[in-house]
N, C-alpha and C. Protein backbone atom coordinates (compact mmCIF):
# COMPACT_ATOMS: atom_id res chain seq x y z
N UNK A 1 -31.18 -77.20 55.64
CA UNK A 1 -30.33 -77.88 56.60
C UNK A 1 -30.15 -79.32 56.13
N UNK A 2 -29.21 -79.77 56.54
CA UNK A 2 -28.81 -80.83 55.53
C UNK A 2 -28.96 -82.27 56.50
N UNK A 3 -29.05 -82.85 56.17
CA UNK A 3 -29.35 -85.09 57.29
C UNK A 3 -29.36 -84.47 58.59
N UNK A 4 -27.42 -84.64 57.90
CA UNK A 4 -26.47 -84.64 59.23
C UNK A 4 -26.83 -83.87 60.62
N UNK A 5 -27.13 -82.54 60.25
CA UNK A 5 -27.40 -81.37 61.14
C UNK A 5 -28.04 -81.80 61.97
N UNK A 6 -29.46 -81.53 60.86
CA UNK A 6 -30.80 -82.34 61.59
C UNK A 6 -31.06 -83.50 62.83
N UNK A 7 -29.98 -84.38 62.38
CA UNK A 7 -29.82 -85.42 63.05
C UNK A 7 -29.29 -84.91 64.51
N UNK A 8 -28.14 -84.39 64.54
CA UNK A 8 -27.37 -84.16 65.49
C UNK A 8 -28.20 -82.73 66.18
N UNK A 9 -29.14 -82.00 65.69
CA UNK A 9 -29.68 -81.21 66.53
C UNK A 9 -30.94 -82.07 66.94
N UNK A 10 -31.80 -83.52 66.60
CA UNK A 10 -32.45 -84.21 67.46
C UNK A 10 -32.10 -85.04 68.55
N UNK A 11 -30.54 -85.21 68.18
CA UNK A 11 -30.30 -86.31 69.18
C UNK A 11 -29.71 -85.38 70.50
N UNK A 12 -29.20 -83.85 70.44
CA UNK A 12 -29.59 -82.87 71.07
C UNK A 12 -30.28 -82.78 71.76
N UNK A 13 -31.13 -81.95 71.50
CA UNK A 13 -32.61 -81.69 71.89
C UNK A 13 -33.27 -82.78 72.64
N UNK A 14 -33.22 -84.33 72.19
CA UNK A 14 -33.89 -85.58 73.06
C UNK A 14 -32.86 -85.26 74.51
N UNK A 15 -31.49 -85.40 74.77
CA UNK A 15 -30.60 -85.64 75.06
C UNK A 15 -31.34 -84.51 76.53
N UNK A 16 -31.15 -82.73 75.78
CA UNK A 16 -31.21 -82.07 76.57
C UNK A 16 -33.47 -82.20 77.39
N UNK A 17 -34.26 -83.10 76.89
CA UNK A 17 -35.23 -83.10 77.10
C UNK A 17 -35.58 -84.07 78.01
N UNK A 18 -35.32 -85.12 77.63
CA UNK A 18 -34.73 -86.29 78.52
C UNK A 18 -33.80 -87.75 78.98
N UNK A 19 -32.79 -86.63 79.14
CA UNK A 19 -31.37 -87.45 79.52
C UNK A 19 -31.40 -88.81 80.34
N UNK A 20 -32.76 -88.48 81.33
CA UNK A 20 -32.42 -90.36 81.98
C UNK A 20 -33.07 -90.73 81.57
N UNK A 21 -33.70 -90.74 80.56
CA UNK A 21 -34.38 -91.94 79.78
C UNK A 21 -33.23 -92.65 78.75
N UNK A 22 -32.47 -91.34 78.10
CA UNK A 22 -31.38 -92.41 77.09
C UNK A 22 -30.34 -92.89 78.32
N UNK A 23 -30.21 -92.29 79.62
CA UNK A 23 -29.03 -92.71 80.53
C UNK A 23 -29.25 -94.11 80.81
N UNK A 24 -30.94 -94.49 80.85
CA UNK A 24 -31.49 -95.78 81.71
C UNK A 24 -31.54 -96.82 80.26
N UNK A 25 -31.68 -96.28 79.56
CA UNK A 25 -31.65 -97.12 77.89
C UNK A 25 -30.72 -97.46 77.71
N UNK A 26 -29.50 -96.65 77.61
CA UNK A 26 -27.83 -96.76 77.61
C UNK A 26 -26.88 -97.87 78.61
N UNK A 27 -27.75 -97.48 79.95
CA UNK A 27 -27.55 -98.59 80.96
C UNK A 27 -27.78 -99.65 81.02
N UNK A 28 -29.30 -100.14 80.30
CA UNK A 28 -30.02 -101.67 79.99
C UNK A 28 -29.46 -101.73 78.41
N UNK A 29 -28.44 -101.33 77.66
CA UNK A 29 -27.23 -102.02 76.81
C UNK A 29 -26.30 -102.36 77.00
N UNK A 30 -25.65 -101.63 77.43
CA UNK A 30 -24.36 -101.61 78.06
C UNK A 30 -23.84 -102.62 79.25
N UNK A 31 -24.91 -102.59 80.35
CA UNK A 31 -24.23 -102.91 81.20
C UNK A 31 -25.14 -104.57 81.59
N UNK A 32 -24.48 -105.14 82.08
CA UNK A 32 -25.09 -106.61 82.31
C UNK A 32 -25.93 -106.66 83.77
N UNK A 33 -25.63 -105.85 84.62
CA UNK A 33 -26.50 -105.12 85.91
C UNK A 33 -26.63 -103.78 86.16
N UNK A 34 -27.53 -103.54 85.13
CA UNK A 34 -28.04 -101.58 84.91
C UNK A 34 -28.65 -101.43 86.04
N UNK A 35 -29.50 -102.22 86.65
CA UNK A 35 -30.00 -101.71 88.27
C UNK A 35 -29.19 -101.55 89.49
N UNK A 36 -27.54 -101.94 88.80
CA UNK A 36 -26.59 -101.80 90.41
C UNK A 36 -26.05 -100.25 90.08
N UNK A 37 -26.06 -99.17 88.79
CA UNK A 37 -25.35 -98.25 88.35
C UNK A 37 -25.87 -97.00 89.94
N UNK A 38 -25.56 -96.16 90.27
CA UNK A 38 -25.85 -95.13 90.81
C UNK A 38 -24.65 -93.85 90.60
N UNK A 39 -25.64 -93.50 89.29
CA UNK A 39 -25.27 -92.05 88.99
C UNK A 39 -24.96 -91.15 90.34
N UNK A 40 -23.28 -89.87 89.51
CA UNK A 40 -23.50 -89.09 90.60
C UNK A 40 -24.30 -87.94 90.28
N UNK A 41 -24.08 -87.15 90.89
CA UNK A 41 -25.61 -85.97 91.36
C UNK A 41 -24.96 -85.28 90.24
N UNK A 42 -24.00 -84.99 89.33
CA UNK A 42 -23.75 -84.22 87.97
C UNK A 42 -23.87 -84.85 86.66
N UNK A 43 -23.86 -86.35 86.44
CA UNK A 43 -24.39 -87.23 85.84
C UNK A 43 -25.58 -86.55 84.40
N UNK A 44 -26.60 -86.17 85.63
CA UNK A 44 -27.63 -85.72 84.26
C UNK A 44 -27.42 -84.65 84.15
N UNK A 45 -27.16 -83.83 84.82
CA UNK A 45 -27.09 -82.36 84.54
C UNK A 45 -26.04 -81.67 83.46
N UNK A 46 -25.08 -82.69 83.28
CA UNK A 46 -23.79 -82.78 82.24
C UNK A 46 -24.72 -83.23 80.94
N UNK A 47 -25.49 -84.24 80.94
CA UNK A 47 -25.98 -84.94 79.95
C UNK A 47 -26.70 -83.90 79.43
N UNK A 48 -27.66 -83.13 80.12
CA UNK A 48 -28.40 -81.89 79.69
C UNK A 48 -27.03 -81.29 78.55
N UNK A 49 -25.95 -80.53 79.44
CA UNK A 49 -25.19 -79.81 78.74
C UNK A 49 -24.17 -80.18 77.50
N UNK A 50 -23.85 -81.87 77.44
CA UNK A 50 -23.46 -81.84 76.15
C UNK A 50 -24.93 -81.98 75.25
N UNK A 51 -26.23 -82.38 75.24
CA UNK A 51 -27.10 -82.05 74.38
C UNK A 51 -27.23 -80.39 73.93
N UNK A 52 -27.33 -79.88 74.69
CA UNK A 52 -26.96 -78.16 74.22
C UNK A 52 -26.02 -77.95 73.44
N UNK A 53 -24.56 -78.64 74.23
CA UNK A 53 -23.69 -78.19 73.12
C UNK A 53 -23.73 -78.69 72.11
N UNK A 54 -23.90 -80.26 71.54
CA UNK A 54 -24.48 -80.91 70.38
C UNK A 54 -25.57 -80.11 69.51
N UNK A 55 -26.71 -79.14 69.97
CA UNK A 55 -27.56 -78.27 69.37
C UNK A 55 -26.93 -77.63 68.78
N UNK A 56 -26.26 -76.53 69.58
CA UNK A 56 -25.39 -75.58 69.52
C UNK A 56 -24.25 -75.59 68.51
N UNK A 57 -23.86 -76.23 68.49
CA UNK A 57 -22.23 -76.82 67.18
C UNK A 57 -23.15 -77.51 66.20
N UNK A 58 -24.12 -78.40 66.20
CA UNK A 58 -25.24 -78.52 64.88
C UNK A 58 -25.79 -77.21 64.32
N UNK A 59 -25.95 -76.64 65.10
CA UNK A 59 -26.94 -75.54 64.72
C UNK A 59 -26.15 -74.20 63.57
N UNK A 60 -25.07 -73.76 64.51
CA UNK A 60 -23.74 -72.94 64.29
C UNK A 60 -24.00 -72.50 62.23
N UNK A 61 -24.09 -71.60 61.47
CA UNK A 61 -24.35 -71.63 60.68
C UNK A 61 -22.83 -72.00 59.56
N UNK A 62 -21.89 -71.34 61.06
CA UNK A 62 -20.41 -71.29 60.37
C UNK A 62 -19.82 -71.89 61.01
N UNK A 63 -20.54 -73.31 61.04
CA UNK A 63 -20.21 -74.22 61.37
C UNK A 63 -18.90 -74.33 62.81
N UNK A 64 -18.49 -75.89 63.59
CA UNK A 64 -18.20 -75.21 64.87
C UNK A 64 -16.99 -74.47 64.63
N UNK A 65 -16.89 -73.97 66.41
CA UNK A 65 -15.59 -73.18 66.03
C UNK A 65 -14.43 -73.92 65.95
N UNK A 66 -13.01 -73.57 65.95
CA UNK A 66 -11.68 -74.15 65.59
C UNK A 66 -11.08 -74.50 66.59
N UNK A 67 -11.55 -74.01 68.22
CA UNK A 67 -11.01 -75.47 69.30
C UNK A 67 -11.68 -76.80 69.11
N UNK A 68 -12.82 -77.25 68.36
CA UNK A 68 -14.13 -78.34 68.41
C UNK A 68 -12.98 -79.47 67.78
N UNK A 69 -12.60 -78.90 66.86
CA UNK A 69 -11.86 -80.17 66.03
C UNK A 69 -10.16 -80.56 66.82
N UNK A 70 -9.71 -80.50 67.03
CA UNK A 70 -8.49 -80.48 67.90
C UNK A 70 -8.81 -81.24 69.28
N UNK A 71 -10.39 -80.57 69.39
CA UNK A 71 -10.42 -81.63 71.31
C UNK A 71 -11.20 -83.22 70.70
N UNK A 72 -11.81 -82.49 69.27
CA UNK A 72 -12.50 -84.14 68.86
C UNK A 72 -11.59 -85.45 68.58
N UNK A 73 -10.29 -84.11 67.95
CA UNK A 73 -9.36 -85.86 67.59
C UNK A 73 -8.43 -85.92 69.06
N UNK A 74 -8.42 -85.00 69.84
CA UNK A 74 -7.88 -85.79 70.87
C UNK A 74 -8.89 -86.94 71.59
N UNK A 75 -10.01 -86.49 72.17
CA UNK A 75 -10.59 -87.65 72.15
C UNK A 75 -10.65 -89.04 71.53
N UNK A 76 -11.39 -88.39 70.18
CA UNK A 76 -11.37 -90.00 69.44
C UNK A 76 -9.78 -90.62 69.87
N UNK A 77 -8.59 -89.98 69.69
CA UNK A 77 -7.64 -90.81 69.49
C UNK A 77 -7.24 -91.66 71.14
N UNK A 78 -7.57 -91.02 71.85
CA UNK A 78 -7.83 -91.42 73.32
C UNK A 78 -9.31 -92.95 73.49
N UNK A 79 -9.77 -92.70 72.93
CA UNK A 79 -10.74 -93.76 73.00
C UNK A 79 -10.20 -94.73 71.89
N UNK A 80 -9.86 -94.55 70.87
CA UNK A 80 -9.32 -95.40 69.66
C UNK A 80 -8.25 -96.35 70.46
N UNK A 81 -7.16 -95.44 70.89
CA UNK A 81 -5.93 -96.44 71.23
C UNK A 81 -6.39 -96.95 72.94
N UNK A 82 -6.60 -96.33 73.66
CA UNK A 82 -7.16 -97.06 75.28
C UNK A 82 -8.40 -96.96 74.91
N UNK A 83 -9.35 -97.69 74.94
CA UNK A 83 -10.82 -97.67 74.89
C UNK A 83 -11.02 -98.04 76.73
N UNK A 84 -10.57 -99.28 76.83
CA UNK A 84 -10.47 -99.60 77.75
C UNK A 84 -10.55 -98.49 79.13
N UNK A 85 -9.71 -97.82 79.13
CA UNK A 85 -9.28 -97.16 79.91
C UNK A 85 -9.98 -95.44 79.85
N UNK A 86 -10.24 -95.51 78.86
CA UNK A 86 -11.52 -94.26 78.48
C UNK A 86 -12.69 -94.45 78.97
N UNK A 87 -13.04 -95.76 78.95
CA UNK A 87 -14.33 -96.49 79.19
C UNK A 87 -14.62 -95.93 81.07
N UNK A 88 -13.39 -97.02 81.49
CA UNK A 88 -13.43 -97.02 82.83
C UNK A 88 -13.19 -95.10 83.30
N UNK A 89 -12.95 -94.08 83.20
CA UNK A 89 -12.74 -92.76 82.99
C UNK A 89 -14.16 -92.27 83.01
N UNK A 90 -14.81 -93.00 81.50
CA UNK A 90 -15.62 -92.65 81.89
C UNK A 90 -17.12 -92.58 82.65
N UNK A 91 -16.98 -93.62 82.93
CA UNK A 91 -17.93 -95.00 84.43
C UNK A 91 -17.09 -94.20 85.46
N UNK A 92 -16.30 -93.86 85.84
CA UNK A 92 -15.76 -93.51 87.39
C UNK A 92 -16.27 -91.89 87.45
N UNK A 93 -16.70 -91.10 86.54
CA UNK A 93 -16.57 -89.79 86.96
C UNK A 93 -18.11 -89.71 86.42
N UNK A 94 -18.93 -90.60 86.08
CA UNK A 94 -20.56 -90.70 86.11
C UNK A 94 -21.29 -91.46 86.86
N UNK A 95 -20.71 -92.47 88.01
CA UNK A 95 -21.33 -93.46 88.35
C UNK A 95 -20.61 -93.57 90.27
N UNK A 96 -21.08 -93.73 90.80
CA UNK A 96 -20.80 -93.55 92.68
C UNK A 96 -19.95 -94.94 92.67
N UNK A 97 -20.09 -96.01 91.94
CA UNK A 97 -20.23 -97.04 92.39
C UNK A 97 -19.17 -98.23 90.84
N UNK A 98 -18.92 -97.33 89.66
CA UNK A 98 -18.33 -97.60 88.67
C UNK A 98 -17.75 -99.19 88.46
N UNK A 99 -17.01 -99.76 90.23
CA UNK A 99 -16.35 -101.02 90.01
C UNK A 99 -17.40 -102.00 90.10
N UNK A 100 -18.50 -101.47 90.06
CA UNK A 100 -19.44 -102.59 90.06
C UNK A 100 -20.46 -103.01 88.94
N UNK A 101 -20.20 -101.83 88.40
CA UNK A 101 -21.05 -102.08 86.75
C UNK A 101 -20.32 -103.44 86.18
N UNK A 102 -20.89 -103.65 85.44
CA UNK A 102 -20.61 -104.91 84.39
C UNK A 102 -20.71 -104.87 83.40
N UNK A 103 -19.62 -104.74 82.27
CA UNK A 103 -20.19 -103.91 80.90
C UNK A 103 -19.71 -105.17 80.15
N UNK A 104 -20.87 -104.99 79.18
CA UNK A 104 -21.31 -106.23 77.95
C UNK A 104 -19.85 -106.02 77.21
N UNK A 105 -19.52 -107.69 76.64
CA UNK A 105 -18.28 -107.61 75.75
C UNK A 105 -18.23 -107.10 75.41
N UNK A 106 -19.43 -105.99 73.91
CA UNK A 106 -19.33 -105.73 72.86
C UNK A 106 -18.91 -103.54 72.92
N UNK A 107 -18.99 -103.68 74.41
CA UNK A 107 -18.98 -102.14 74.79
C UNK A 107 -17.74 -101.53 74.59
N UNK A 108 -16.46 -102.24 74.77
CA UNK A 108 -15.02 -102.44 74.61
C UNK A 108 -14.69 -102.00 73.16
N UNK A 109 -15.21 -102.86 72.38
CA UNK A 109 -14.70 -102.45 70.92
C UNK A 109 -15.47 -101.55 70.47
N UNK A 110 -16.44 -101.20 70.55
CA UNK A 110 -17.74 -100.27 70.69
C UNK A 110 -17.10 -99.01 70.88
N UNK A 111 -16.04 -98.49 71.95
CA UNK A 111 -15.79 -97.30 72.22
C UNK A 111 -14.58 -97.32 71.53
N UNK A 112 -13.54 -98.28 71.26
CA UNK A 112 -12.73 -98.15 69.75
C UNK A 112 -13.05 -97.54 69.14
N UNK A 113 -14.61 -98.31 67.81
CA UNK A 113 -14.78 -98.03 66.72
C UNK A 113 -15.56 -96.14 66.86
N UNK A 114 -16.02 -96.12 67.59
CA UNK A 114 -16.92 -94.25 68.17
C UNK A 114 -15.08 -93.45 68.28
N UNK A 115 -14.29 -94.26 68.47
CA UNK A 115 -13.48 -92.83 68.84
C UNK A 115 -12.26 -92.75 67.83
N UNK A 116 -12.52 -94.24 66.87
CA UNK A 116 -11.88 -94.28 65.46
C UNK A 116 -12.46 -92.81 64.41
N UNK A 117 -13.95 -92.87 64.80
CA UNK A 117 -15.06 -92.55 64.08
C UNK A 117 -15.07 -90.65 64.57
N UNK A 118 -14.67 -90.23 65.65
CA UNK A 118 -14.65 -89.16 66.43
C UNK A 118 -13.11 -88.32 65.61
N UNK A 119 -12.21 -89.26 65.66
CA UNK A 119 -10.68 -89.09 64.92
C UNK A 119 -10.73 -88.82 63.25
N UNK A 120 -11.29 -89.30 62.39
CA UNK A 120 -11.68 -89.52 61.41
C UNK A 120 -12.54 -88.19 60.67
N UNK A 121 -13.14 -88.19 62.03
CA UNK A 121 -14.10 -87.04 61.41
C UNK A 121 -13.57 -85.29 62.04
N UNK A 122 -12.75 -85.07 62.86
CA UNK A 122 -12.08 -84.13 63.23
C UNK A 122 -11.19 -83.94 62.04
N UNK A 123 -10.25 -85.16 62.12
CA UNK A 123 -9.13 -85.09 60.80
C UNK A 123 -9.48 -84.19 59.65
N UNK A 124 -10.79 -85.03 59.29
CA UNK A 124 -11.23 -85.11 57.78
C UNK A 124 -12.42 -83.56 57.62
N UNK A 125 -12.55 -82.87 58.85
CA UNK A 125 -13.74 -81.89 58.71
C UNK A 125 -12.84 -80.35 58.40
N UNK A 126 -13.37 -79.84 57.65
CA UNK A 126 -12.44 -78.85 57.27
C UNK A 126 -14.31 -77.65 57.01
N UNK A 127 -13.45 -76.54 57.32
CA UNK A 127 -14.91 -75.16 56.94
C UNK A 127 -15.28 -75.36 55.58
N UNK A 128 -16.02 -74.89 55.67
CA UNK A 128 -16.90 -74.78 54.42
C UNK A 128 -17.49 -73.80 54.10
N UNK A 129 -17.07 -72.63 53.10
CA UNK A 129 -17.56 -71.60 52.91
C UNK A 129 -19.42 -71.68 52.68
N UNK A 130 -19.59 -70.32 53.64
CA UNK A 130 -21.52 -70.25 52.98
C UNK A 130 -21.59 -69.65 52.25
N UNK A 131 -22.23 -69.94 50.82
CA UNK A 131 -22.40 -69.67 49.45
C UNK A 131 -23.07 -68.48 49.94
N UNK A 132 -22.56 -67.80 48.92
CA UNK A 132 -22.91 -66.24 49.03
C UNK A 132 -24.33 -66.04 48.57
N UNK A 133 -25.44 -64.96 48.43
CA UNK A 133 -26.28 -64.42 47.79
C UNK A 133 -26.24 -64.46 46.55
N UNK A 134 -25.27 -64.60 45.60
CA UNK A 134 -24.92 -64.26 44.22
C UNK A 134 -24.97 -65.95 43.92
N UNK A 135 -24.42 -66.40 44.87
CA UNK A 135 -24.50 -68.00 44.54
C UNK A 135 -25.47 -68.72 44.54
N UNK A 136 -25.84 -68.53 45.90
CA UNK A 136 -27.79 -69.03 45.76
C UNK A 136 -28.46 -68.52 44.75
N UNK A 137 -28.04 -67.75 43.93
CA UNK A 137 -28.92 -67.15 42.80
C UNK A 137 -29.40 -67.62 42.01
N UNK A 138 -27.73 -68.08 41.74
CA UNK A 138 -26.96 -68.80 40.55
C UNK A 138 -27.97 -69.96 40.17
N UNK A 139 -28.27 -70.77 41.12
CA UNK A 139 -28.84 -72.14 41.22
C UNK A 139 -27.37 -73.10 40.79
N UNK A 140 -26.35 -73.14 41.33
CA UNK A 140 -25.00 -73.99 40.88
C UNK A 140 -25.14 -74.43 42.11
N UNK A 141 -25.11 -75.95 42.29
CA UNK A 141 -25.18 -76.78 43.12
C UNK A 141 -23.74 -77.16 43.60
């Protein structure tokens, strides 16, 4: 299994193990009064389920399936060109209380460069055949 995988099936797995710890970590970056946030009651339970699906599409041997890339660059390109407005989207449909958070300057361009980075990598990800039995044989790298 290769970095990448690895990576993305730990940050998974933490994600789906314990979500309000990175939610309350995420909150004391992000926001300039993390003690005014009040999550709604689907908040973590979502957080659980994109860590699954993050496992799940890491894990995938044949790699994800062919809706994954199409909703990734719609996203990224949605956060790339409105960040702004992605941002606030996504504070209003995790948080009871959203107009009251206070999010650090640097969170703004922050969800730019993640959904430049989300676009980029949908674009640019194409299948990748799994080397056959005859190939692993081979030892041809």
């Amino acid at each position: 299994m290769n970095r990448t995988r690895a990576f993305a099936i730990t940050l998974g797995l933490l994600e789906v193990v314990a979500p309000n710890r990175i939610i309350a970590s995420a909150e004391r970056l992000a926001f300039e009064n993390p003690e005014t946030g009040r999550l709604r009651r689907w908040t973590v339970p979502i957080a659980r389920l994109e860590g699954t699906l993050f496992v799940w599409l890491a894990a995938r041997a044949e790699g994800p399936p062919a809706i994954a890339r199409p909703l990734a660059a719609a996203l990224g390109a949605a956060m790339a060109l409105f960040p702004r407005s992605a941002l606030e989207f996504g504070l209003a449909i995790s948080y009871e209380n959203a107009a009251e958070l206070e999010v650090n300057s640097w969170v703004v361009p922050l969800t730019r460069v993640l959904g430049a980075c989300y676009l980029v990598a949908a674009l640019g990800a194409r299948r990748v055949a799994t080397p056959t039995p005859e190939e692993n044989a081979s030892g041809d790298d």
